[in-house]
C-alpha atoms as a PDB file:
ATOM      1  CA  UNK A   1       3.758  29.664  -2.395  1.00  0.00           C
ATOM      2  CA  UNK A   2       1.455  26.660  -1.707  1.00  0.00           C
ATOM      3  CA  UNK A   3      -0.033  23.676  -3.258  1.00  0.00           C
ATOM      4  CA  UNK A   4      -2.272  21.442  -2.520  1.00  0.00           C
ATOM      5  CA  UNK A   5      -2.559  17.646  -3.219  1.00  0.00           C
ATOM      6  CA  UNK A   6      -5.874  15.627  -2.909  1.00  0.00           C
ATOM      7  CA  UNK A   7      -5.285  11.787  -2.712  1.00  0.00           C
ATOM      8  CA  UNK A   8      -7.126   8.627  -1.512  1.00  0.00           C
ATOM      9  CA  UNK A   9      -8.815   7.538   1.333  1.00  0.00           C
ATOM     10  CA  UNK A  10      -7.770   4.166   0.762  1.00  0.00           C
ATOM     11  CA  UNK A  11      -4.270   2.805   2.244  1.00  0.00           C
ATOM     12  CA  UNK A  12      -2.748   1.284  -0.937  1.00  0.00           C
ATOM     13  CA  UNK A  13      -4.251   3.954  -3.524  1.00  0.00           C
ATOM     14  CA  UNK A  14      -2.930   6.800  -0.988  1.00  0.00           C
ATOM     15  CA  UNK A  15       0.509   4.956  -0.960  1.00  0.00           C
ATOM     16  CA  UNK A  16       0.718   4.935  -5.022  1.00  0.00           C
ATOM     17  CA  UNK A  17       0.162   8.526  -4.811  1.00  0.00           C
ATOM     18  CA  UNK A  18       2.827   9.683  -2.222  1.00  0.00           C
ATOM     19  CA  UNK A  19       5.605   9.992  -5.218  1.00  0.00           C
ATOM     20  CA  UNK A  20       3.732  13.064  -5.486  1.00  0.00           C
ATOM     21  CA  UNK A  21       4.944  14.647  -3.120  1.00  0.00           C
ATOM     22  CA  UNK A  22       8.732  14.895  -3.531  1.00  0.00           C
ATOM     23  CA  UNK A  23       7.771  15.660  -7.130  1.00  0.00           C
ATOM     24  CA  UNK A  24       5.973  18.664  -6.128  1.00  0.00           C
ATOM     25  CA  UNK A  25       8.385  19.849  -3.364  1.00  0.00           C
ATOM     26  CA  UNK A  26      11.137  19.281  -6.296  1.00  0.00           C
ATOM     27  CA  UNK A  27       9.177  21.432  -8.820  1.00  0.00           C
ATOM     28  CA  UNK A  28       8.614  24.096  -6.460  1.00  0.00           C
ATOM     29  CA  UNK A  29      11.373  24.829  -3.885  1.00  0.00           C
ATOM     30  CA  UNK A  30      10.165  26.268  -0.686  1.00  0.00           C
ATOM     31  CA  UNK A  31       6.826  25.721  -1.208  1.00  0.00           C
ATOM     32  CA  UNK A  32       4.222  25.187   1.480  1.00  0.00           C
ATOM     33  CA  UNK A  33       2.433  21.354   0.395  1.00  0.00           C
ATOM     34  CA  UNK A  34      -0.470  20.729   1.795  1.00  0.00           C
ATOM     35  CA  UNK A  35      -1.885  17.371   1.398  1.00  0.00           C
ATOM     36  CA  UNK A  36      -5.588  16.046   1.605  1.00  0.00           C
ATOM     37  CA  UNK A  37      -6.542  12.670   2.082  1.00  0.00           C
ATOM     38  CA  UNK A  38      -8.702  10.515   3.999  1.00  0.00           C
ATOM     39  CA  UNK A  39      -7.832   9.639   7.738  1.00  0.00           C
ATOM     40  CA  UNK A  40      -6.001   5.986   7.423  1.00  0.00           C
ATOM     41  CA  UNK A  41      -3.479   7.160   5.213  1.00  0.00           C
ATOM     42  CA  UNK A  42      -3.092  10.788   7.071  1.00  0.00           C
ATOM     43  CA  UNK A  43      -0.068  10.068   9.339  1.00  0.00           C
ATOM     44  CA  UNK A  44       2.249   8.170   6.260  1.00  0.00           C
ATOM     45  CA  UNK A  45       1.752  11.876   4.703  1.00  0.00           C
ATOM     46  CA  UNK A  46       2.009  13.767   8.047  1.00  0.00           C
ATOM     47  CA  UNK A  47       5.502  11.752   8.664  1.00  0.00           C
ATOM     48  CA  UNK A  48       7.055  12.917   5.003  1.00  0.00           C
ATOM     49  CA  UNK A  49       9.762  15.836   5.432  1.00  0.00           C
ATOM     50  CA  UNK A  50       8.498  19.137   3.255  1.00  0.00           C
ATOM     51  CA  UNK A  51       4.493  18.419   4.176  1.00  0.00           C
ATOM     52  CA  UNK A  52       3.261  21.235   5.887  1.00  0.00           C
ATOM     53  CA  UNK A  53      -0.098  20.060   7.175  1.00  0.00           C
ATOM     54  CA  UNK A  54      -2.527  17.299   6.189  1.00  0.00           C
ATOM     55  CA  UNK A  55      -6.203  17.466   6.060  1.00  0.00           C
ATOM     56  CA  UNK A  56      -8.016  14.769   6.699  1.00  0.00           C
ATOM     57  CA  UNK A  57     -11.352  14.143   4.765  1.00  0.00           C
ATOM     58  CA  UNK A  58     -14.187  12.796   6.320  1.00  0.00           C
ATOM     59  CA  UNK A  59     -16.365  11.329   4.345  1.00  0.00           C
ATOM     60  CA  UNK A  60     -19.838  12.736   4.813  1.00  0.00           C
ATOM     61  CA  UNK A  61     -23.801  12.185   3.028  1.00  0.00           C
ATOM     62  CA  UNK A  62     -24.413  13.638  -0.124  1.00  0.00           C
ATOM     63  CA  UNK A  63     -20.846  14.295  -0.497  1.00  0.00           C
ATOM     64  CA  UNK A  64     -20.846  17.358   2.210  1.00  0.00           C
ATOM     65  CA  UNK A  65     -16.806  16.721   2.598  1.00  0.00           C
ATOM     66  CA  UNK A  66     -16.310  18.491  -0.346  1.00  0.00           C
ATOM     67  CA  UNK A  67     -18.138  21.697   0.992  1.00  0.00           C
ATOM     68  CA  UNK A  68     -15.631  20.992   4.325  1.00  0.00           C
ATOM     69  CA  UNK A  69     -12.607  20.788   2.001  1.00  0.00           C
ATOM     70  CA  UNK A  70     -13.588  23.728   0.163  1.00  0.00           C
ATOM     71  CA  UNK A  71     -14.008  26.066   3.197  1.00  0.00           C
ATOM     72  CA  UNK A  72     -10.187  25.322   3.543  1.00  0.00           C
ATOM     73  CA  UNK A  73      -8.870  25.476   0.411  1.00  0.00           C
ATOM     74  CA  UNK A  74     -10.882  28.491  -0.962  1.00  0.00           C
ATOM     75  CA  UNK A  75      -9.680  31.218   1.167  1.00  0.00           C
ATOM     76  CA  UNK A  76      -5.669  30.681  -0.351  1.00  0.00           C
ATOM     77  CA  UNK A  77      -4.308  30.995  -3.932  1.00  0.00           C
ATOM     78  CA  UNK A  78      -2.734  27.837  -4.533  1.00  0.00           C
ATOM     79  CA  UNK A  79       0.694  27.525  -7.245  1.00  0.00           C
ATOM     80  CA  UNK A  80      -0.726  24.206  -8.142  1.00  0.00           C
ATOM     81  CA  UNK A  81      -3.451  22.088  -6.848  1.00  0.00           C
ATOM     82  CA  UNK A  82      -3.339  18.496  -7.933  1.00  0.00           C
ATOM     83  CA  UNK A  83      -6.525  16.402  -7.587  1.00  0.00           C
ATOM     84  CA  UNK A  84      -6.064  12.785  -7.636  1.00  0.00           C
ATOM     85  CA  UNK A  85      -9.713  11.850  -7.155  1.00  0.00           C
ATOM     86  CA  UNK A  86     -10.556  12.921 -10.730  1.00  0.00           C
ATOM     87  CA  UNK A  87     -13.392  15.820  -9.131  1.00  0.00           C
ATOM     88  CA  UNK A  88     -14.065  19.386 -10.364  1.00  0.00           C
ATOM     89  CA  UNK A  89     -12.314  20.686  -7.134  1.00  0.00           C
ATOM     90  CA  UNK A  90      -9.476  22.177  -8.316  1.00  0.00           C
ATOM     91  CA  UNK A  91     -11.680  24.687 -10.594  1.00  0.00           C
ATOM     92  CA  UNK A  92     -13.740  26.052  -7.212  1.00  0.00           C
ATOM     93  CA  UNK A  93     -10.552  27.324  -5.779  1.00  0.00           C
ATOM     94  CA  UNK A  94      -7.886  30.127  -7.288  1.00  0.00           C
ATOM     95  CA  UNK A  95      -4.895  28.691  -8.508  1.00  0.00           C
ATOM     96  CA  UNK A  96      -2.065  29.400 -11.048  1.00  0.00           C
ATOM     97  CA  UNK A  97      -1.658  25.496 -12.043  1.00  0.00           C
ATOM     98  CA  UNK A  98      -4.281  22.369 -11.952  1.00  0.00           C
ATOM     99  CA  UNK A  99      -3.633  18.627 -12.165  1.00  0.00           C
ATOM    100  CA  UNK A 100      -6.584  15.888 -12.341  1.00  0.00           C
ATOM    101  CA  UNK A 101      -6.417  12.685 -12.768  1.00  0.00           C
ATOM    102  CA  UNK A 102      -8.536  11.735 -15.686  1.00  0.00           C
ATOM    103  CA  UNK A 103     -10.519   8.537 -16.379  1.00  0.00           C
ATOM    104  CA  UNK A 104      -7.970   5.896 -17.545  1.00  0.00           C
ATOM    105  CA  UNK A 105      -9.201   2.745 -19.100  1.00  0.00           C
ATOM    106  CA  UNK A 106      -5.611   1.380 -20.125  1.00  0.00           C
ATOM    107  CA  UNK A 107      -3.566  -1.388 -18.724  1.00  0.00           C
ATOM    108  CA  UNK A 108      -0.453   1.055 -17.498  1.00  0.00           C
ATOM    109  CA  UNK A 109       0.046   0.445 -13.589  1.00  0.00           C
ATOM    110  CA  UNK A 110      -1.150   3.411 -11.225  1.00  0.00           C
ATOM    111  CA  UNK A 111       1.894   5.132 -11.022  1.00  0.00           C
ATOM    112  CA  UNK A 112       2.340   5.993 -14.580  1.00  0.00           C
ATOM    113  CA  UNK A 113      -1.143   7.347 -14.595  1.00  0.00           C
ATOM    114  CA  UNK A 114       0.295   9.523 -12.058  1.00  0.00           C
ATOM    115  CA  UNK A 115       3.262  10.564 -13.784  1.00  0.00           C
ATOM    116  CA  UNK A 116       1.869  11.430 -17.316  1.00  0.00           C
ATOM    117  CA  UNK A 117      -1.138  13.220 -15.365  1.00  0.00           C
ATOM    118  CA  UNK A 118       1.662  15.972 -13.274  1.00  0.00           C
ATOM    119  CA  UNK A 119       3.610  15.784 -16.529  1.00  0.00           C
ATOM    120  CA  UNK A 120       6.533  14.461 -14.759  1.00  0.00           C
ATOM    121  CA  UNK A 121       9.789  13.784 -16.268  1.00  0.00           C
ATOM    122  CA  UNK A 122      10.325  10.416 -14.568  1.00  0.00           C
ATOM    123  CA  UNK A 123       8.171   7.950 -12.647  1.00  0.00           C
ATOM    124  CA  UNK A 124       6.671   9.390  -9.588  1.00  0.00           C
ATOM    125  CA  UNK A 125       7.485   6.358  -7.485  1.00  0.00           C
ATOM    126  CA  UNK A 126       6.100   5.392  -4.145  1.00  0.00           C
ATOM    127  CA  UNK A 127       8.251   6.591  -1.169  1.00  0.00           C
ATOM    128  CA  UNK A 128       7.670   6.465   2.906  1.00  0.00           C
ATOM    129  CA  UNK A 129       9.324   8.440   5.337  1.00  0.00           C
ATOM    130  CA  UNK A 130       9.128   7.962   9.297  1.00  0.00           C
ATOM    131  CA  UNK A 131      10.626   9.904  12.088  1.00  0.00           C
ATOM    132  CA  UNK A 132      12.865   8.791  14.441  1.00  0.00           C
ATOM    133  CA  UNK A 133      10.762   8.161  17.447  1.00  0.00           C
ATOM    134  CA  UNK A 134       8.759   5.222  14.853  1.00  0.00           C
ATOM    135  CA  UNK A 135      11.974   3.591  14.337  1.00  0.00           C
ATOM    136  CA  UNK A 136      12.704   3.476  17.628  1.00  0.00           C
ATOM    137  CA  UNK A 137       9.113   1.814  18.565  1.00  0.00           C
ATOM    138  CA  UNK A 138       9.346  -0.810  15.561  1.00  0.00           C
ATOM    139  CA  UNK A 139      13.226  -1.670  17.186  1.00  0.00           C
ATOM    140  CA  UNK A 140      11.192  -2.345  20.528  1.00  0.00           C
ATOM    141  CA  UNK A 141       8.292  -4.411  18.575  1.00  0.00           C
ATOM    142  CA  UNK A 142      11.061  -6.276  16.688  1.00  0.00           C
ATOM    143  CA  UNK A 143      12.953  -7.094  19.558  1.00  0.00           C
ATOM    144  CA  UNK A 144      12.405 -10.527  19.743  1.00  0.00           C
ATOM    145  CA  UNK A 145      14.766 -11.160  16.900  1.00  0.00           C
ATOM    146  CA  UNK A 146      17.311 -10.973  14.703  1.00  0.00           C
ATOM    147  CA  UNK A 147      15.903 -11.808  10.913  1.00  0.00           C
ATOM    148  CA  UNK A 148      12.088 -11.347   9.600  1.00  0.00           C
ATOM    149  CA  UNK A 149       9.744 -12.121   7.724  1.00  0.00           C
ATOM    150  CA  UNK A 150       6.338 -10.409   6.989  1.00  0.00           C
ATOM    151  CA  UNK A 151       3.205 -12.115   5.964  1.00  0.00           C
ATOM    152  CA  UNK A 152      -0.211  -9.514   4.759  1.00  0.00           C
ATOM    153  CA  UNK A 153      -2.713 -12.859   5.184  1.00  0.00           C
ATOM    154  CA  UNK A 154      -5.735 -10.161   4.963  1.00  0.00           C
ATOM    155  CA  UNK A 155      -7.367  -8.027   2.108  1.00  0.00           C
ATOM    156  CA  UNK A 156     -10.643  -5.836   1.273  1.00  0.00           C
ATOM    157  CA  UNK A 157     -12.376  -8.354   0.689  1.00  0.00           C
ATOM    158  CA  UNK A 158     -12.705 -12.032   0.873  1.00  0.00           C
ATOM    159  CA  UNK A 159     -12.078 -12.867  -3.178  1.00  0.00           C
ATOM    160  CA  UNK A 160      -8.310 -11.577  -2.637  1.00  0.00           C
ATOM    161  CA  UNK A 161      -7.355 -13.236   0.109  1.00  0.00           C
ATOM    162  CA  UNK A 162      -5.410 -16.636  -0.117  1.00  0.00           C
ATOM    163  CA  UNK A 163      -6.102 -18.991   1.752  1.00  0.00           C
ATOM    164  CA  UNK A 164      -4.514 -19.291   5.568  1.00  0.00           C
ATOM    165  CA  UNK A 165      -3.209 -22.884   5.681  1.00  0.00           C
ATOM    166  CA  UNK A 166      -0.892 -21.949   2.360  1.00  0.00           C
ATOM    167  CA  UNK A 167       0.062 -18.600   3.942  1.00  0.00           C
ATOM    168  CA  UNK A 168       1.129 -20.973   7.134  1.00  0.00           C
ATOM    169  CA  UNK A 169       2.555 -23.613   5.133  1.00  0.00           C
ATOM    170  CA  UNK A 170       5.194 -21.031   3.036  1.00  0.00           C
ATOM    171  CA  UNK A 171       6.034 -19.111   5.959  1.00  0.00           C
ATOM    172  CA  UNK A 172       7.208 -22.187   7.794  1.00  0.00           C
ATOM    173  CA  UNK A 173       8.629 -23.363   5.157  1.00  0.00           C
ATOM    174  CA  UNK A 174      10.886 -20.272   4.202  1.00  0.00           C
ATOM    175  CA  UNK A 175      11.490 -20.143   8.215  1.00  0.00           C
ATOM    176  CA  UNK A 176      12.823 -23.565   8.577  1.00  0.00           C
ATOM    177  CA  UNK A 177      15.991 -24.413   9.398  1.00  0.00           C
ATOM    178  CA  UNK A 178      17.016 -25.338   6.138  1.00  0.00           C
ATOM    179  CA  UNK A 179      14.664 -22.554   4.592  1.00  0.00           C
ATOM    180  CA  UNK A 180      15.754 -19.807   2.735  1.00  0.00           C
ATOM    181  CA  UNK A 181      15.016 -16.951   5.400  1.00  0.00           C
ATOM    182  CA  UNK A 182      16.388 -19.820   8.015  1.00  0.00           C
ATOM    183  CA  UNK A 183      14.654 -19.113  11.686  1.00  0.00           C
ATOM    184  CA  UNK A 184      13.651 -16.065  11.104  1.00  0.00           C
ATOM    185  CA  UNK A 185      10.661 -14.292  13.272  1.00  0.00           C
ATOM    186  CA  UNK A 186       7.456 -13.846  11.219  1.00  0.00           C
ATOM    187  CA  UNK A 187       5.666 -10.407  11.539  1.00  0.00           C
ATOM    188  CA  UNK A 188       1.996 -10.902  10.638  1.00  0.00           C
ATOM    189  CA  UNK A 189       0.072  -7.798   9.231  1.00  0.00           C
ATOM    190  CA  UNK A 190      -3.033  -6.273   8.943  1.00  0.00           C
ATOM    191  CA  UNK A 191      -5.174  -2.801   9.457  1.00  0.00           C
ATOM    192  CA  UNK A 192      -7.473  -2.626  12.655  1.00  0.00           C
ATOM    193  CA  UNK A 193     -10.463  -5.068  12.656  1.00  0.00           C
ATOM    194  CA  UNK A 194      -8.120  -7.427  10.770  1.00  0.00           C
ATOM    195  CA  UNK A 195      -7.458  -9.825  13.579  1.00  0.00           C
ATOM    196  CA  UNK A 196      -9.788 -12.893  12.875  1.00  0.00           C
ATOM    197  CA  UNK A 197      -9.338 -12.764   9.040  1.00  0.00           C
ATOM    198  CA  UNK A 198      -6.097 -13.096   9.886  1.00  0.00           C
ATOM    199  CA  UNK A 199      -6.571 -16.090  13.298  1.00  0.00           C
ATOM    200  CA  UNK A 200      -5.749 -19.200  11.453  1.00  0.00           C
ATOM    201  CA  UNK A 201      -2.788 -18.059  10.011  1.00  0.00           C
ATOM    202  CA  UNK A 202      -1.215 -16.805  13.397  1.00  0.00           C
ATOM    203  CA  UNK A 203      -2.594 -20.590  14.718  1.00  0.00           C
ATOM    204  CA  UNK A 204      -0.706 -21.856  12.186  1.00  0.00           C
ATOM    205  CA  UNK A 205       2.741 -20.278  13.135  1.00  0.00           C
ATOM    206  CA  UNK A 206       4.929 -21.157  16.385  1.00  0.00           C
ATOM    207  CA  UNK A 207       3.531 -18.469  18.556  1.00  0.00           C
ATOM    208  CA  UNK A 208       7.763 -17.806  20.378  1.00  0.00           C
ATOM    209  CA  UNK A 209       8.459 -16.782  16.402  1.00  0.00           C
ATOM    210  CA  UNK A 210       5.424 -14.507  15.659  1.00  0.00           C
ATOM    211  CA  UNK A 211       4.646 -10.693  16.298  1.00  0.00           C
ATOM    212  CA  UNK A 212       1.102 -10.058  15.363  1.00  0.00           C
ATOM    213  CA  UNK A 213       1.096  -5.730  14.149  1.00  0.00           C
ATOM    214  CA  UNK A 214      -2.851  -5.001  14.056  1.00  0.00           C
ATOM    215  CA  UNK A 215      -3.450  -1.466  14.509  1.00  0.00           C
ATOM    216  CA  UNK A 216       0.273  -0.234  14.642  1.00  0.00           C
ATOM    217  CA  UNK A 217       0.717   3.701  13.770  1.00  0.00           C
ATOM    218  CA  UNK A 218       1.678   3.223   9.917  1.00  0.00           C
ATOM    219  CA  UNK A 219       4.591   5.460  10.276  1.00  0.00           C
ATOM    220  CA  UNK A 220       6.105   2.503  12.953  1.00  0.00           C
ATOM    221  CA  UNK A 221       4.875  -0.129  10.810  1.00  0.00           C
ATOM    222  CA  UNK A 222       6.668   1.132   7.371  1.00  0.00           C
ATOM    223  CA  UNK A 223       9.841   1.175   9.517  1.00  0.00           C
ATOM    224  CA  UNK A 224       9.396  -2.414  10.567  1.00  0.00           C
ATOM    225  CA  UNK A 225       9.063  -3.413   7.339  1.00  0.00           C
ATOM    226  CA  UNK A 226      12.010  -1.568   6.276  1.00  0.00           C
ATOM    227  CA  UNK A 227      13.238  -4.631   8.342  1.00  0.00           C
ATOM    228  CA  UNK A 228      12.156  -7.512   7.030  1.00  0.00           C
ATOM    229  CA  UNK A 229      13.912 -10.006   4.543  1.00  0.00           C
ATOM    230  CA  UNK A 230      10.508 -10.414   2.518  1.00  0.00           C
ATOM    231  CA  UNK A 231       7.163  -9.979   2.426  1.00  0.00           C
ATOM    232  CA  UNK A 232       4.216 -12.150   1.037  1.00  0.00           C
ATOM    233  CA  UNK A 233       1.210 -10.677   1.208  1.00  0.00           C
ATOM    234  CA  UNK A 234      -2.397 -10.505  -1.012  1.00  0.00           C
ATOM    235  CA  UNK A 235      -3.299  -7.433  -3.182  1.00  0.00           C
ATOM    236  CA  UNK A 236      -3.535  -5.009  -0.267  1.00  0.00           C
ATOM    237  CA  UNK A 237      -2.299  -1.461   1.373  1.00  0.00           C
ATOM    238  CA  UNK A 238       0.695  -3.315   2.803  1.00  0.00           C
ATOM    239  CA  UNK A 239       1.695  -4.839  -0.078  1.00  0.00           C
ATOM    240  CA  UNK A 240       2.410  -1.343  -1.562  1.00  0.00           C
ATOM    241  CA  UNK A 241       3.984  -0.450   1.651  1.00  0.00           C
ATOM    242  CA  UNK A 242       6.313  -3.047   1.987  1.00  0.00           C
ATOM    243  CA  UNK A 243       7.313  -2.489  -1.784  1.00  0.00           C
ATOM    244  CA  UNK A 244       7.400   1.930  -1.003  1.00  0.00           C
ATOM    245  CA  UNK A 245      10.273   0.922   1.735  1.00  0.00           C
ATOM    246  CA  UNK A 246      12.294  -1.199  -0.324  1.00  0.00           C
ATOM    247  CA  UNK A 247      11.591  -4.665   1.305  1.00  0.00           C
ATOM    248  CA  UNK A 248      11.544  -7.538  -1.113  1.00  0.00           C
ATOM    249  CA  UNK A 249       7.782  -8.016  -2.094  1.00  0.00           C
ATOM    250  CA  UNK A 250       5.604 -10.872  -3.746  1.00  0.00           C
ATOM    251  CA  UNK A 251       2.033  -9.572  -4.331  1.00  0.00           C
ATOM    252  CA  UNK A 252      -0.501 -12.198  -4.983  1.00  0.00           C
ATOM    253  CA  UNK A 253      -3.203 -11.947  -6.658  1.00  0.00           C
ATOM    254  CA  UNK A 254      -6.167 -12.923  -8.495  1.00  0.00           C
ATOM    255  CA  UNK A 255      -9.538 -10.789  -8.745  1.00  0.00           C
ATOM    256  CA  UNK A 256      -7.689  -7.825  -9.162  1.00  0.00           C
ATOM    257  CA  UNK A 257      -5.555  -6.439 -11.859  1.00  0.00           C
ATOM    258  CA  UNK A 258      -2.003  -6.618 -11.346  1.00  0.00           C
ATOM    259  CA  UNK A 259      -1.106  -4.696 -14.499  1.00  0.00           C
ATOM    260  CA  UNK A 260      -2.886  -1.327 -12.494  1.00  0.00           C
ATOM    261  CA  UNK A 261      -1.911  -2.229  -8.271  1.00  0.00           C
ATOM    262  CA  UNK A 262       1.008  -4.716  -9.042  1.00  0.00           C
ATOM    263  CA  UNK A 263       3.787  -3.454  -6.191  1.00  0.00           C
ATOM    264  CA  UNK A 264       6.082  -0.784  -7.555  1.00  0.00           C
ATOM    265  CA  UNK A 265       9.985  -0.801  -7.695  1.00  0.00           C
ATOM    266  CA  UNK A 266      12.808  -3.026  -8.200  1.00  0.00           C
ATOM    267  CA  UNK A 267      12.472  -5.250  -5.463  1.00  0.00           C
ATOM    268  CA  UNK A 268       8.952  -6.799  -6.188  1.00  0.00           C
ATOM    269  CA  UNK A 269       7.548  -9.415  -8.346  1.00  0.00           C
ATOM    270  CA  UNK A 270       3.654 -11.125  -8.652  1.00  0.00           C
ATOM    271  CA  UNK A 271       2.417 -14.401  -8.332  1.00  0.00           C
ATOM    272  CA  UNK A 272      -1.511 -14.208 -10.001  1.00  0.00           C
ATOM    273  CA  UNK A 273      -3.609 -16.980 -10.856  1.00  0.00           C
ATOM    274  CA  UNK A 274      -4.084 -18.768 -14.204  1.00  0.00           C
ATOM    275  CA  UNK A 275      -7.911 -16.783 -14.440  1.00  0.00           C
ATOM    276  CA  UNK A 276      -7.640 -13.391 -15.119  1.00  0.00           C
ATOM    277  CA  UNK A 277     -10.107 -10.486 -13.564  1.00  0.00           C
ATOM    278  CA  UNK A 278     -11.945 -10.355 -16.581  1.00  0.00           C
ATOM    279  CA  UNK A 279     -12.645 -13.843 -16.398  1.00  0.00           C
ATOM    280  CA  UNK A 280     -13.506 -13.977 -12.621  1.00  0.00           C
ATOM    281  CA  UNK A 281     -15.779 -10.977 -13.230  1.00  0.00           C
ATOM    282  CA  UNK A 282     -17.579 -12.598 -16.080  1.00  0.00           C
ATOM    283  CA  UNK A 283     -18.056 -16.161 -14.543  1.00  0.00           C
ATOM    284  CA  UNK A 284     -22.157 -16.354 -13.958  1.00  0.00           C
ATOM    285  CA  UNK A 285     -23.115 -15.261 -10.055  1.00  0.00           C
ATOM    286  CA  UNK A 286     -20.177 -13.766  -9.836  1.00  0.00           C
ATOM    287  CA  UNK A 287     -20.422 -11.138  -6.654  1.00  0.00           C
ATOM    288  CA  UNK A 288     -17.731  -9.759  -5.130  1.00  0.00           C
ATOM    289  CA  UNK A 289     -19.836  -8.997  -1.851  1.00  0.00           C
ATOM    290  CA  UNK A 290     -20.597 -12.857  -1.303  1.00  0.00           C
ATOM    291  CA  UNK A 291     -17.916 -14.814  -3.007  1.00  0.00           C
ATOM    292  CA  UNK A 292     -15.402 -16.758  -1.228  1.00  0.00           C
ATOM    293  CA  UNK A 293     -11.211 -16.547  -1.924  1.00  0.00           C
ATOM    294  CA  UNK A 294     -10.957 -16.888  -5.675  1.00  0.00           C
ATOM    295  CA  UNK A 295      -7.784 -17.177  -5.077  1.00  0.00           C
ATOM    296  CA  UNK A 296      -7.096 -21.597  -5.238  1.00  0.00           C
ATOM    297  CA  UNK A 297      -5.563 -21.521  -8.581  1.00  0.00           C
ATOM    298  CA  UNK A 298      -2.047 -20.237  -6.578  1.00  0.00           C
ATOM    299  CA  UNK A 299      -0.296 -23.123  -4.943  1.00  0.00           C
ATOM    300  CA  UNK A 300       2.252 -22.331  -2.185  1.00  0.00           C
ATOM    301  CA  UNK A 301       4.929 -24.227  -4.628  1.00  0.00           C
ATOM    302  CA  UNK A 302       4.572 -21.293  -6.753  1.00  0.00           C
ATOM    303  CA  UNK A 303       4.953 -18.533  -4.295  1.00  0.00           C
ATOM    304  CA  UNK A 304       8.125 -20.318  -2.611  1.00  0.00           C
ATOM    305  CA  UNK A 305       9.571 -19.929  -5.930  1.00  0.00           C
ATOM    306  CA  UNK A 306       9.009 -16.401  -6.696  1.00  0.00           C
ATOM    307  CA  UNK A 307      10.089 -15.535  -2.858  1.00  0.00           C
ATOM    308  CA  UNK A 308      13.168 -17.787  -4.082  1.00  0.00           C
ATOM    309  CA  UNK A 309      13.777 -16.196  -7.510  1.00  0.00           C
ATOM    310  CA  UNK A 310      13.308 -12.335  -5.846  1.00  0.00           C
ATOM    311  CA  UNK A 311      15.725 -13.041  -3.268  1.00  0.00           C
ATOM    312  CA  UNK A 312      18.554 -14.375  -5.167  1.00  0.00           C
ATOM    313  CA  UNK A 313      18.170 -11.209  -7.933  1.00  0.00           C
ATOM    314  CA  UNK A 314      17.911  -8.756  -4.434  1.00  0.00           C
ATOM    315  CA  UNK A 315      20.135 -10.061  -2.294  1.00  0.00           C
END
């Protein structure tokens, strides 16, 4: 038997979709999953135990990546094909079962769109798996120290993104000697490319306490997150990352919706500002291509207390 699962290209999208797969290999024992996705979050799928192969999708003009995917797919009979990019792909292709995600204009968070749209009996939860040769290459990154912190200073685009002297100020703070994670390192994250959106925060940090992970295989970097004590971080990939691994998580955020990409699980909490998205999105000139952070309304008071609050219900 196979199946096939077609997620995201995007990091933290991809990551709200990998509860899939334990659900499927748990539905169907033995069976051959095949998962389809775009190329940044390939190797988090191609590091989960039971994944047979992942295909990466390309994006191409006039939406030719579908005719690549199809030249794949077509040639098998599939036990279940579940399309989480809410196309008409899983009708070109023989199969015995299809899943796709509909249109969903409610307020329920990601992951329950998931769930109700494979019918599962319980939440299809985020989950990250690397091998052994990652952990040992985030040990050797880590090295420096015994107790970390992790700080996601960067995001999609400029309206998310706090701004880097409170990022600075709370991590130094929660680092002091009297703080609560007391002389800890500070890991600062971010996808390739990332590295000057996230300079004034490193220049804000005492450079023998910080490890700066741009470009790190994701696989390593979920295990060194796995490490830390907490992580603060904007609406972003990593956010859901740190949450999938079980590290205490505060998500911030403000022109986004929280109630759809707030992080998942038991060990996370949200710190949004006083203006919701509606409002930002309604405010006249509003353009998310040339607006600055929208993001003032959070003071660093406010995320100290929610990293304070999390810890003390966590730890």
């Amino acid at each position: 038997m196979r199946a096939l699962l077609i997620t995201s290209n995007r990091l933290g999208d991809a990551v709200l979709t990998t509860g899939a797969v334990p659900y499927l290999l748990g539905r169907y024992p033995g069976i051959r999953l095949t998962v389809a996705c775009g190329a940044l979050p390939a190797p988090l799928f191609e590091a989960m135990p039971g994944v047979s192969e992942v295909w990466r999708i390309q994006k191409k003009s006039y939406s030719r990546h579908w005719w690549s995917l199809w030249k794949k797919a077509a040639p098998q009979f599939w036990q279940h094909v579940v399309d989480l990019r809410g196309s008409a792909f899983a009708f070109t292709v023989l199969t015995r079962r299809r899943s796709i995600l509909p249109p969903d204009h409610s307020m329920q968070h990601r992951v329950m769109h998931l769930t109700q749209t494979l019918h599962a009996p319980h939440p299809t939860a985020p989950v990250l798996h690397w091998r052994p040769e990652h952990a040992a290459e985030a040990e050797r990154l880590l090295s420096g120290g015994e107790r970390w912190i992790a700080i996601g200073p960067t995001a999609n685009w400029r309206g998310k993104q706090w701004q880097s002297e409170r990022f600075g100020q709370v991590a130094r703070t929660l680092t002091a000697t009297d703080g609560l994670c007391s002389n800890a390192h500070i890991l600062v994250a971010g996808a390739p490319g990332e590295e000057q959106m996230a300079a004034p925060v490193l220049a804000a940090l005492p450079s023998d306490r910080v490890v700066a992970a741009f470009g790190w295989p994701l696989p390593v970097l979920a295990a060194a997150l796995s490490k830390m004590d907490l992580y603060i971080g904007n609406d972003s990939g990593l956010m859901h990352m740190a949450a999938a691994v079980g590290t205490p998580t505060v998500g911030l955020f403000g022109p986004s919706r929280p109630e759809h990409y707030a992080p998942w699980g038991p060990k996370a909490t949200i710190v949004r500002t006083k203006t919701t998205f509606d409002e930002f999105i309604a405010r006249p000139g509003y353009n998310r291509f040339t607006t600055g952070s929208l993001m003032e309304e959070i003071t660093p008071e406010a995320v100290l207390a929610a990293a304070q609050s999390l810890l003390e219900t966590t730890t």
